[in-house]
PDB file of N, CA and C in Angstrom:
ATOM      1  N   UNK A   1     -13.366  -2.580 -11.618  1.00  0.00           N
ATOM      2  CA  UNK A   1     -13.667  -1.360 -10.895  1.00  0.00           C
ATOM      3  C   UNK A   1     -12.519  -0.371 -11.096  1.00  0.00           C
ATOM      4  N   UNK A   2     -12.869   0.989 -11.239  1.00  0.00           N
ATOM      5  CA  UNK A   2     -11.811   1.709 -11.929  1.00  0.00           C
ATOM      6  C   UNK A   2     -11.581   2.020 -10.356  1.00  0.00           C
ATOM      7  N   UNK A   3     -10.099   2.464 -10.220  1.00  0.00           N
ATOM      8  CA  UNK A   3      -9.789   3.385  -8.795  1.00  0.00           C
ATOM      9  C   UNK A   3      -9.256   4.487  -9.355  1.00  0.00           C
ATOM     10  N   UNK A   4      -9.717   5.663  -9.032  1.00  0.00           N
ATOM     11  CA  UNK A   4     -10.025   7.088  -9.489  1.00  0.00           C
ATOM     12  C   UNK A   4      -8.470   7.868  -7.792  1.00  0.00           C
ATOM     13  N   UNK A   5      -7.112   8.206  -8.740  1.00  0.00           N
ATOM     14  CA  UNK A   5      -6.307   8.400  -7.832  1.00  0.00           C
ATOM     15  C   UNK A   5      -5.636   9.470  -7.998  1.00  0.00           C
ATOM     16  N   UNK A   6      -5.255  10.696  -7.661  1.00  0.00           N
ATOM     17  CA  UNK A   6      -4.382  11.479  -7.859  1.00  0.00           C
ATOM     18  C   UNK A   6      -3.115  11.360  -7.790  1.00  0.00           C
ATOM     19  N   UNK A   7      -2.351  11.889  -8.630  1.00  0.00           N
ATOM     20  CA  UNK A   7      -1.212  11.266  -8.902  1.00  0.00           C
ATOM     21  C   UNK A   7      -0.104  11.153  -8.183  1.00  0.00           C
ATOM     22  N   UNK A   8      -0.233  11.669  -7.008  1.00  0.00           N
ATOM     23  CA  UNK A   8       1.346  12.217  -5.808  1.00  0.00           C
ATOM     24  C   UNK A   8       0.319  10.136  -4.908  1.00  0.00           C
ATOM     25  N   UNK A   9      -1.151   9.896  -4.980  1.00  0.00           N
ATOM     26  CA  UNK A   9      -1.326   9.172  -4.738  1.00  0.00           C
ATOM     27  C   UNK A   9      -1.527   7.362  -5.235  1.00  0.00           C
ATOM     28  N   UNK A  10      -1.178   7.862  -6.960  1.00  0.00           N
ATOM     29  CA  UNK A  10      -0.818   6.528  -7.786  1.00  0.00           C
ATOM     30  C   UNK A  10       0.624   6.171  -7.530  1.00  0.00           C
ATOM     31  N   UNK A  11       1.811   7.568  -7.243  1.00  0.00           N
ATOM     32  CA  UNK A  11       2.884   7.354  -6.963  1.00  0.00           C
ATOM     33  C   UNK A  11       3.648   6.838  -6.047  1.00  0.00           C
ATOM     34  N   UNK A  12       2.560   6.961  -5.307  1.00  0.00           N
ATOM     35  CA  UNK A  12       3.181   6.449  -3.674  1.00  0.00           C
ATOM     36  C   UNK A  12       2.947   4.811  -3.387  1.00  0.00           C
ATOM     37  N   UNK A  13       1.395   4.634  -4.364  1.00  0.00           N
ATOM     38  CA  UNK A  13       1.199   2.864  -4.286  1.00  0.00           C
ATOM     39  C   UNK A  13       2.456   2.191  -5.361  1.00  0.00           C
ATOM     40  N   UNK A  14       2.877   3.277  -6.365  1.00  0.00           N
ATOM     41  CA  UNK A  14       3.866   2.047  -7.267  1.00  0.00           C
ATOM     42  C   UNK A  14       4.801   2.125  -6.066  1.00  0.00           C
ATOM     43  N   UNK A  15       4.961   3.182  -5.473  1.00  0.00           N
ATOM     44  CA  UNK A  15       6.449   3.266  -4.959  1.00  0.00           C
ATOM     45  C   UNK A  15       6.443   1.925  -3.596  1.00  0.00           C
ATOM     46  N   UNK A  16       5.149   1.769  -3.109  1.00  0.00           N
ATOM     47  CA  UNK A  16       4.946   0.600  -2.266  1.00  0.00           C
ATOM     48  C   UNK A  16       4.983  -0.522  -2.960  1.00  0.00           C
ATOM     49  N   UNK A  17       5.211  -0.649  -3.791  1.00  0.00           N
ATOM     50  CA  UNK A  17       4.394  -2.386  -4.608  1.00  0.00           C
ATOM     51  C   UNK A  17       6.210  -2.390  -4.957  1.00  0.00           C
ATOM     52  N   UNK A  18       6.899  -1.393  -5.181  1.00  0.00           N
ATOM     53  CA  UNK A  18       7.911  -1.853  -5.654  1.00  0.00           C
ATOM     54  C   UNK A  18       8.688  -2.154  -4.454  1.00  0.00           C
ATOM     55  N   UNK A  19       8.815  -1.354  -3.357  1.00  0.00           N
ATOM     56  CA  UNK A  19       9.396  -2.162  -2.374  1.00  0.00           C
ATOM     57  C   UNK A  19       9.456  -2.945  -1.644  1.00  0.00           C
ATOM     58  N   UNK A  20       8.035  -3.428  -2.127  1.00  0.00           N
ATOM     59  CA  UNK A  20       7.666  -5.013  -1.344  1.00  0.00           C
ATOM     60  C   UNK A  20       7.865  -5.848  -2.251  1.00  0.00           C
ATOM     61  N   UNK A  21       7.926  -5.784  -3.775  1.00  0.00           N
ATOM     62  CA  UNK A  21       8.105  -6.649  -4.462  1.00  0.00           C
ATOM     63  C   UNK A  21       9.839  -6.860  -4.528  1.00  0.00           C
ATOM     64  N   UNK A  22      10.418  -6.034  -4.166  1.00  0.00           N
ATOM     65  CA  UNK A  22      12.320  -6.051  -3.744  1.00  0.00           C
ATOM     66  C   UNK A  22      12.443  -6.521  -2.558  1.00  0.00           C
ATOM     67  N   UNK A  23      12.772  -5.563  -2.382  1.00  0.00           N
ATOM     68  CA  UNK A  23      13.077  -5.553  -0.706  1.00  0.00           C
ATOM     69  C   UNK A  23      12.297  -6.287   0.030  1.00  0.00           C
ATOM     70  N   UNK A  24      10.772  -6.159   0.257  1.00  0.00           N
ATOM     71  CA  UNK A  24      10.174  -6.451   1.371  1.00  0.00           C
ATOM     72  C   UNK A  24      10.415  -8.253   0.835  1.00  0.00           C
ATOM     73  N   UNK A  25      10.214  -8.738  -0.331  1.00  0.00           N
ATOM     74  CA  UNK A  25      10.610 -10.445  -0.860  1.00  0.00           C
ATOM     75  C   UNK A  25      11.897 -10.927  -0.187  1.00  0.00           C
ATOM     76  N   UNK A  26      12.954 -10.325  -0.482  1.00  0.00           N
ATOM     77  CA  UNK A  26      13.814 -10.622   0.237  1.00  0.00           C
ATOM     78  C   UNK A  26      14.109 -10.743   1.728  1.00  0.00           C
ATOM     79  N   UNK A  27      13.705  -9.454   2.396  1.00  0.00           N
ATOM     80  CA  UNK A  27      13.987 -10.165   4.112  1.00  0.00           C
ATOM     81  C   UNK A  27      13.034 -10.812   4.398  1.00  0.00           C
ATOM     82  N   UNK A  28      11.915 -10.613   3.640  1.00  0.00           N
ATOM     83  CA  UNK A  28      10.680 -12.397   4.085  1.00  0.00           C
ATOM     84  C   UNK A  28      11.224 -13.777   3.855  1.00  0.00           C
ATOM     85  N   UNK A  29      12.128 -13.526   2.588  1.00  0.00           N
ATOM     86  CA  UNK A  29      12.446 -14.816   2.632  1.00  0.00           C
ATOM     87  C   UNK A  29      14.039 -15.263   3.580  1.00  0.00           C
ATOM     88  N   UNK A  30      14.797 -14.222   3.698  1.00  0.00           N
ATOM     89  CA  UNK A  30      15.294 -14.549   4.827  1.00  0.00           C
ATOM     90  C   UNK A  30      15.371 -14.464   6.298  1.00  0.00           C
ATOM     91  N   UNK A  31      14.086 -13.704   6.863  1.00  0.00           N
ATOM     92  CA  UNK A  31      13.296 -14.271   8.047  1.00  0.00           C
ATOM     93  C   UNK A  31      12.567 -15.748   8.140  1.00  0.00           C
ATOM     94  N   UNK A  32      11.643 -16.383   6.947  1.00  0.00           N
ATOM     95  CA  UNK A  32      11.379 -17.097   7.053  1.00  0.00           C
ATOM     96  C   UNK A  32      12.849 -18.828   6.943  1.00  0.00           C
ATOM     97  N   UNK A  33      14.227 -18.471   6.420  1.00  0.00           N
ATOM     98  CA  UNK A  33      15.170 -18.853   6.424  1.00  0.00           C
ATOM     99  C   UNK A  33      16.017 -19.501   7.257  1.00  0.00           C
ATOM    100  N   UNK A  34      16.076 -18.106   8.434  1.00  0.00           N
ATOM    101  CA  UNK A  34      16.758 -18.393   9.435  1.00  0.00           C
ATOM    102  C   UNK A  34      15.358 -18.821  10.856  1.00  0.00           C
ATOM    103  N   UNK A  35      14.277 -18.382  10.443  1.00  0.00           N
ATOM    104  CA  UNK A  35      13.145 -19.411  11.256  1.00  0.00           C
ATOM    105  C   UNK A  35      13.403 -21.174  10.819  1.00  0.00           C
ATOM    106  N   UNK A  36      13.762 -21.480   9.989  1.00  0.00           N
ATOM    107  CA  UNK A  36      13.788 -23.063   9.334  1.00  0.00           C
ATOM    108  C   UNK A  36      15.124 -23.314  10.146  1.00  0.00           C
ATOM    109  N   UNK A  37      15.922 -23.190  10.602  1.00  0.00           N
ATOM    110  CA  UNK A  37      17.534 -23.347  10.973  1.00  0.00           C
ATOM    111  C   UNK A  37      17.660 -23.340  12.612  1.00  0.00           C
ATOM    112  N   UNK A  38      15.948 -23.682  13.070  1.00  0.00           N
ATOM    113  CA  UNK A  38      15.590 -23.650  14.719  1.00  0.00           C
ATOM    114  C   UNK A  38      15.088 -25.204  14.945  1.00  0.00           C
ATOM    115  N   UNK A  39      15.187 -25.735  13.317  1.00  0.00           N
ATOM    116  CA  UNK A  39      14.120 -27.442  13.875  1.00  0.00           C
ATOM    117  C   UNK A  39      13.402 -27.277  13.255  1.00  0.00           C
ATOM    118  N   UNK A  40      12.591 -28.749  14.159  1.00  0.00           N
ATOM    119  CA  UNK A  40      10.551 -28.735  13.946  1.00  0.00           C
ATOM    120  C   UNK A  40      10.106 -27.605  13.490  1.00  0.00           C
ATOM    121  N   UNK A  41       9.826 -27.504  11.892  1.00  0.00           N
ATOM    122  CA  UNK A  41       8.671 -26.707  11.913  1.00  0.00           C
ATOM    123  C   UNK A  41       7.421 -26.847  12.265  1.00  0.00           C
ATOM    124  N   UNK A  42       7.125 -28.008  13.061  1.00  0.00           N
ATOM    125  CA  UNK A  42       5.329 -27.996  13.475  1.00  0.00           C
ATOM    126  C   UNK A  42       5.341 -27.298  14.700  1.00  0.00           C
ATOM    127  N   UNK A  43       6.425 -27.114  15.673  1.00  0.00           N
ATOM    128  CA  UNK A  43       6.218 -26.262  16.243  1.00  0.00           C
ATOM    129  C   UNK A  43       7.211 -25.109  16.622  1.00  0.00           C
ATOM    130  N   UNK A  44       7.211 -24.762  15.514  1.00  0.00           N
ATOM    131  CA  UNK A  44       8.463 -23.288  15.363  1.00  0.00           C
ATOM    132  C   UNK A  44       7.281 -21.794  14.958  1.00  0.00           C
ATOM    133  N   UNK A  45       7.463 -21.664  16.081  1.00  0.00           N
ATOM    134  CA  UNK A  45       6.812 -20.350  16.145  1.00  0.00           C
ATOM    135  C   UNK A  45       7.054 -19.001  15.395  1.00  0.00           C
ATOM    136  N   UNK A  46       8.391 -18.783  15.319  1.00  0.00           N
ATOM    137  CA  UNK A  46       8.742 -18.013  14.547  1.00  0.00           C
ATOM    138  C   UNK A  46       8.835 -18.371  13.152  1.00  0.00           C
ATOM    139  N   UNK A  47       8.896 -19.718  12.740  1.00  0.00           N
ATOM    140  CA  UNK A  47       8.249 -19.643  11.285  1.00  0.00           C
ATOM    141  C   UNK A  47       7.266 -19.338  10.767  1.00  0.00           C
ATOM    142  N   UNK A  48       6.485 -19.822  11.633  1.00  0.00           N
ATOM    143  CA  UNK A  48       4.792 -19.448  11.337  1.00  0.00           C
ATOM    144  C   UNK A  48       4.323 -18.556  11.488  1.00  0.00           C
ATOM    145  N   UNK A  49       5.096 -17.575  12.001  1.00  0.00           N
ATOM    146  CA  UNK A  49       5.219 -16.015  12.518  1.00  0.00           C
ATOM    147  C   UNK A  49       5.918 -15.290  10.819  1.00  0.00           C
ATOM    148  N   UNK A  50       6.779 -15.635  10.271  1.00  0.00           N
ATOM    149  CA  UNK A  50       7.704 -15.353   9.201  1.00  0.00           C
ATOM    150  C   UNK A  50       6.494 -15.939   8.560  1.00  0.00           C
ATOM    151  N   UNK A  51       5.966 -16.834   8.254  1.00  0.00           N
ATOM    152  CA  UNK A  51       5.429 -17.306   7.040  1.00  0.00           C
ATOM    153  C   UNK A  51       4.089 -16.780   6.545  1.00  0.00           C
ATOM    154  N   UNK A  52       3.122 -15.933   7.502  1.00  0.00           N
ATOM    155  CA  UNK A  52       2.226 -15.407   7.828  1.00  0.00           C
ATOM    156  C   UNK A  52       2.601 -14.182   7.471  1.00  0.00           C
ATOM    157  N   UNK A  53       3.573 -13.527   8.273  1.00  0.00           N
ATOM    158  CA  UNK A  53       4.223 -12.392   7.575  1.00  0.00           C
ATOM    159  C   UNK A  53       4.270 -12.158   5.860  1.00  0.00           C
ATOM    160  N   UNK A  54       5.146 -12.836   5.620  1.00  0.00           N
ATOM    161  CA  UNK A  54       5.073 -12.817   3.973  1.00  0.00           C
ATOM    162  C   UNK A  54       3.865 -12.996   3.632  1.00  0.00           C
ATOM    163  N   UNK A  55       2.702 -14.143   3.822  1.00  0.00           N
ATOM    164  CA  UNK A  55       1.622 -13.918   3.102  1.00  0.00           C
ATOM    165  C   UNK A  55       0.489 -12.937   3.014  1.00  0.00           C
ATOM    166  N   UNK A  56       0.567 -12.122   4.589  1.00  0.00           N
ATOM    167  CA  UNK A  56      -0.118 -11.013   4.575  1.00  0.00           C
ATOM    168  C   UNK A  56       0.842 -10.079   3.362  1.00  0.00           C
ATOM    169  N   UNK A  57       2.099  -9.920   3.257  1.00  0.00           N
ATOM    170  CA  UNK A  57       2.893  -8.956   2.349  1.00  0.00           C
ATOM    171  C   UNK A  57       2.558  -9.655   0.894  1.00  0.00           C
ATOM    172  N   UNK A  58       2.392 -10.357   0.530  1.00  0.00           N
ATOM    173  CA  UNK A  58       1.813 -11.091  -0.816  1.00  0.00           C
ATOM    174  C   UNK A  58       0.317 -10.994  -1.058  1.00  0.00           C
ATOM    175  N   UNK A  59      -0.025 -11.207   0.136  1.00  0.00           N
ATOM    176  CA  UNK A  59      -1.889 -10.204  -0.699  1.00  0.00           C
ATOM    177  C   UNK A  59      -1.721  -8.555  -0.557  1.00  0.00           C
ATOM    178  N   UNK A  60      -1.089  -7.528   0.348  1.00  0.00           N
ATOM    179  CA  UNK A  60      -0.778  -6.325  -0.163  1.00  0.00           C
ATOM    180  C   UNK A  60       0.029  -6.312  -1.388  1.00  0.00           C
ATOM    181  N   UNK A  61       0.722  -7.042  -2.550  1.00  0.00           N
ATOM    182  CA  UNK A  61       1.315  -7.056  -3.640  1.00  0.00           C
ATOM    183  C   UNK A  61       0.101  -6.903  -4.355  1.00  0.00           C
ATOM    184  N   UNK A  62      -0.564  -8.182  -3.984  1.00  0.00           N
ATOM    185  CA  UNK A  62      -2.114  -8.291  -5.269  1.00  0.00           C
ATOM    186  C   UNK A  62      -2.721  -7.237  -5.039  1.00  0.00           C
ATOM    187  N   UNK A  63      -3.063  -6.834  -3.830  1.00  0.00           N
ATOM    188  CA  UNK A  63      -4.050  -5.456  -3.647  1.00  0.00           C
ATOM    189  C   UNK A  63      -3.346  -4.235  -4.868  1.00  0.00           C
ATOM    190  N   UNK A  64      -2.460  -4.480  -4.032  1.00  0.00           N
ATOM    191  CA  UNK A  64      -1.547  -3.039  -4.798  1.00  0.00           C
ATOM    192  C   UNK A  64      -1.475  -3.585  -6.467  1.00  0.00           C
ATOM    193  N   UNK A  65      -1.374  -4.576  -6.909  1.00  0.00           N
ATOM    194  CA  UNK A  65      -1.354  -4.677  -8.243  1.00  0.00           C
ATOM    195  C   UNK A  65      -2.783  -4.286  -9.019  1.00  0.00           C
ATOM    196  N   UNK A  66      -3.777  -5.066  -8.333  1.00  0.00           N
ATOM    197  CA  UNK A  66      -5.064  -4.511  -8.715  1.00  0.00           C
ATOM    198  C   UNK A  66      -5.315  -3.165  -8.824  1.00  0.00           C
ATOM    199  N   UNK A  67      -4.817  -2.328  -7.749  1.00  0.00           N
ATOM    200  CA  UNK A  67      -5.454  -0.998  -7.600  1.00  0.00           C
ATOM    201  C   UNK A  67      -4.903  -0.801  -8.677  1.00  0.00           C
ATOM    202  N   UNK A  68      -3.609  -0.512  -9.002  1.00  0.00           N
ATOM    203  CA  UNK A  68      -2.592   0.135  -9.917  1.00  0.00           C
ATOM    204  C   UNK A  68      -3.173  -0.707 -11.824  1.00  0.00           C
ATOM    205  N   UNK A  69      -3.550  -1.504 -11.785  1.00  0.00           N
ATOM    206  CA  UNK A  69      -4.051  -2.089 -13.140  1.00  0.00           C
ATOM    207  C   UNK A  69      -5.489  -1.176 -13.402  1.00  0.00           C
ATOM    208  N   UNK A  70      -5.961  -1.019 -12.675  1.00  0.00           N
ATOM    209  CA  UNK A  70      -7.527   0.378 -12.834  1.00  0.00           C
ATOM    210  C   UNK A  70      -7.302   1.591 -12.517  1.00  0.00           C
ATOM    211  N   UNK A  71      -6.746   1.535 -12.219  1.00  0.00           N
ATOM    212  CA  UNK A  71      -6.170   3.231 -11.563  1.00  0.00           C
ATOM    213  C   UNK A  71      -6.374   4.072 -13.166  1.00  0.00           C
ATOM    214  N   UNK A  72      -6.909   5.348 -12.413  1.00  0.00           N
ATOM    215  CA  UNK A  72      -6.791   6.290 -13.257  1.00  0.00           C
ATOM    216  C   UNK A  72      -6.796   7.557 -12.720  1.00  0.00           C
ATOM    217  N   UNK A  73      -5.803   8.201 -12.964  1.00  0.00           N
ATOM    218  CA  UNK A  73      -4.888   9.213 -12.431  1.00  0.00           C
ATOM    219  C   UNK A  73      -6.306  10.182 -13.041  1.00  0.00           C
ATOM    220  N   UNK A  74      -6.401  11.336 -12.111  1.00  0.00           N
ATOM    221  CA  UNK A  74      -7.547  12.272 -11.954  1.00  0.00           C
ATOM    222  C   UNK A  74      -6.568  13.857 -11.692  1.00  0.00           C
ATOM    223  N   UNK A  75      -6.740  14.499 -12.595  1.00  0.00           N
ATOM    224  CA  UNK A  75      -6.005  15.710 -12.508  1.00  0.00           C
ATOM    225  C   UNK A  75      -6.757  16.528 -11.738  1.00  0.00           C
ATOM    226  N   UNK A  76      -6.096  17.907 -10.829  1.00  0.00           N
ATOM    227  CA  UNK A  76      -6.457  18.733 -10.063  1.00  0.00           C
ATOM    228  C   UNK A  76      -7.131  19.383 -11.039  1.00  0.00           C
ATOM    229  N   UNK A  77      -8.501  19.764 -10.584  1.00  0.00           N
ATOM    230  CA  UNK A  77      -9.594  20.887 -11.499  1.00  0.00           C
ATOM    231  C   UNK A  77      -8.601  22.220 -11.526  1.00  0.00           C
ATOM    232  N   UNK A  78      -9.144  23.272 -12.631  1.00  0.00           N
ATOM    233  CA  UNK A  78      -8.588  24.141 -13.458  1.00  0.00           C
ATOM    234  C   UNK A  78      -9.680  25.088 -13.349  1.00  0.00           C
ATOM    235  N   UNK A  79     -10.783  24.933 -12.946  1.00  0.00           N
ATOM    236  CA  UNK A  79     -11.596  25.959 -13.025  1.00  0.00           C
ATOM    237  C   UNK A  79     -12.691  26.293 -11.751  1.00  0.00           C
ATOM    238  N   UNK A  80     -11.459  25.808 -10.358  1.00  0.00           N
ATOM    239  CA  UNK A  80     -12.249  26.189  -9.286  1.00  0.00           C
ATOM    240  C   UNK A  80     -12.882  25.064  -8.549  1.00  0.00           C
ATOM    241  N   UNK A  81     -13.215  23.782  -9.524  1.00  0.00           N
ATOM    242  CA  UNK A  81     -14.314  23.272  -8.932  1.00  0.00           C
ATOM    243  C   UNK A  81     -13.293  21.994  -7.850  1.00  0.00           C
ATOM    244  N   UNK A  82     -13.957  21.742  -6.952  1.00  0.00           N
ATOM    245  CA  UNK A  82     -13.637  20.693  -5.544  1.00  0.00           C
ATOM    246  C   UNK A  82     -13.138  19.296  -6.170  1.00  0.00           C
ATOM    247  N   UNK A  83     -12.012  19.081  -6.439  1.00  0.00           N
ATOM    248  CA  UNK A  83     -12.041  17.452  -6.426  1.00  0.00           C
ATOM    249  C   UNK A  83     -11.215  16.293  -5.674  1.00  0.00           C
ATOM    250  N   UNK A  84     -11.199  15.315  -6.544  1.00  0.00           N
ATOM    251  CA  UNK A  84     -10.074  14.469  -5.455  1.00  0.00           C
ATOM    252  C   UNK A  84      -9.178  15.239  -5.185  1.00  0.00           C
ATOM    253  N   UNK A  85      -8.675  14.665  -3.823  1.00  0.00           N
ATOM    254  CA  UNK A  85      -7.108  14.813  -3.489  1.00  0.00           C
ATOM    255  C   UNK A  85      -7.154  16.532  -3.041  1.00  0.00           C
ATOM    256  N   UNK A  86      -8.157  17.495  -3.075  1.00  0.00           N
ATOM    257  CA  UNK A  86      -7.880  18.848  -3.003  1.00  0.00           C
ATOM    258  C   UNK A  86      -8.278  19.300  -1.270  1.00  0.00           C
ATOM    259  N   UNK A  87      -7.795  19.850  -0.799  1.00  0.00           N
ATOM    260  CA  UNK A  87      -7.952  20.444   0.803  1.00  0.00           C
ATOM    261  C   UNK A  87      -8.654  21.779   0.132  1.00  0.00           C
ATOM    262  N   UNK A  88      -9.327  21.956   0.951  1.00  0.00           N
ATOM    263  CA  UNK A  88     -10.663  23.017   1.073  1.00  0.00           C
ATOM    264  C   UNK A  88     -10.622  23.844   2.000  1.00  0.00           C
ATOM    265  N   UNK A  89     -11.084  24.655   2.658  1.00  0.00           N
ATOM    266  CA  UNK A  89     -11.627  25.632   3.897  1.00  0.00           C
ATOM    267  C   UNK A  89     -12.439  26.227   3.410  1.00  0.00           C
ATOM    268  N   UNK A  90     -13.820  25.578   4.313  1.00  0.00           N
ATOM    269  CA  UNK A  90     -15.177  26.038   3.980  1.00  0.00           C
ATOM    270  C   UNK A  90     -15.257  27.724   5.265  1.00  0.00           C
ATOM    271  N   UNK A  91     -15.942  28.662   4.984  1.00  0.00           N
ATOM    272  CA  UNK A  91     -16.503  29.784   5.743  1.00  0.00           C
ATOM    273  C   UNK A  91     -17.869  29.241   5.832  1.00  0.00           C
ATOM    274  N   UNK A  92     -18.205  29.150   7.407  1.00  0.00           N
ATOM    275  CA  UNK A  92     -19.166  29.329   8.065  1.00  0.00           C
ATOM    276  C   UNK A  92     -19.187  30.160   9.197  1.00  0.00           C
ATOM    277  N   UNK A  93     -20.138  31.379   8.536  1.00  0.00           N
ATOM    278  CA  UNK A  93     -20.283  32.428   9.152  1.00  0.00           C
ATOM    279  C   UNK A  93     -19.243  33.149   9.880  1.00  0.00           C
ATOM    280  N   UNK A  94     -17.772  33.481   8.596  1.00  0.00           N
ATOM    281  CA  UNK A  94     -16.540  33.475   9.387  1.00  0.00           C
ATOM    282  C   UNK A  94     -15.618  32.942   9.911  1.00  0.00           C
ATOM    283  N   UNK A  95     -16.026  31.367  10.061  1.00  0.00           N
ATOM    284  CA  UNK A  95     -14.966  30.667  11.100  1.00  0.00           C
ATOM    285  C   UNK A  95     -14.857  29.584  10.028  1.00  0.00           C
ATOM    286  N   UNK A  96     -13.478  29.522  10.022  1.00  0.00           N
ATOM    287  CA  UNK A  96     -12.279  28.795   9.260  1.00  0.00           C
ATOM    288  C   UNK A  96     -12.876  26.886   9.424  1.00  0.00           C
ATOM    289  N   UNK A  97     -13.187  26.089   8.855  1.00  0.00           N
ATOM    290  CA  UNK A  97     -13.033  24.543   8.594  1.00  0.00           C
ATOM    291  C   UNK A  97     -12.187  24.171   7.437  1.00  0.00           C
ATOM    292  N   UNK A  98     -11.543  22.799   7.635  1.00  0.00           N
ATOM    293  CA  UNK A  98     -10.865  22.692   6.723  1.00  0.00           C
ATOM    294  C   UNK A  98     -11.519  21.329   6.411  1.00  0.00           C
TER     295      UNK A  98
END
C-alpha cells in the first residue's frame, strides 16, 4: 500500500523513527534495567510496565518503518488545484471556513 505524504510530513515520521530507534532504545532498555535490580520478575510491576513500554515503542518502529518504505512524497499543486497537506478557506456566501 503506497502512503501518499507531504514532505514537512515524511520528515517528521523519519525524524520519529530515528529517535526511537536512538534514544527512545536506549532509556527502554535502561528502564527496563533498573526494573530487573527490584527482584522477582513474576511479580515486578514495573518491569512489566518497562517491558510493555518498549514493545508498544517497537511496533511504532515497524509502523513507522512500513509507512516510510511506501511513502511517496506528493508535491504541493502548481496550478491552483486542492491537494494533500494544503489549508483552504472555502466562501460561503461570504463567510470565511477553513
Amino acid at each position: 500500500m503506497i502512503h501518499k505524504l507531504s514532505r514537512k510530513t515524511h520528515e517528521r515520521l523519519r525524524e520519529e523513527h530515528a529517535d526511537l530507534t536512538t534514544r527512545g532504545r536506549i532509556v527502554a532498555a535502561e528502564k527496563i534495567a533498573r526494573a530487573r535490580e527490584h527482584g522477582d520478575l513474576k511479580e515486578n510491576g514495573d518491569y512489566h510496565a518497562a517491558k510493555d513500554e518498549h514493545g508498544h515503542m517497537e511496533a511504532r518502529i515497524r509502523q513507522l518503518e512500513s509507512i516510510l518504505e511506501q511513502a511517496e512524497i506528493v508535491e504541493p499543486s502548481k496550478d491552483g488545484t486542492v491537494g494533500l497537506g494544503m489549508i483552504v478557506t472555502v466562501l460561503y456566501d461570504g463567510d470565511d471556513e477553513s
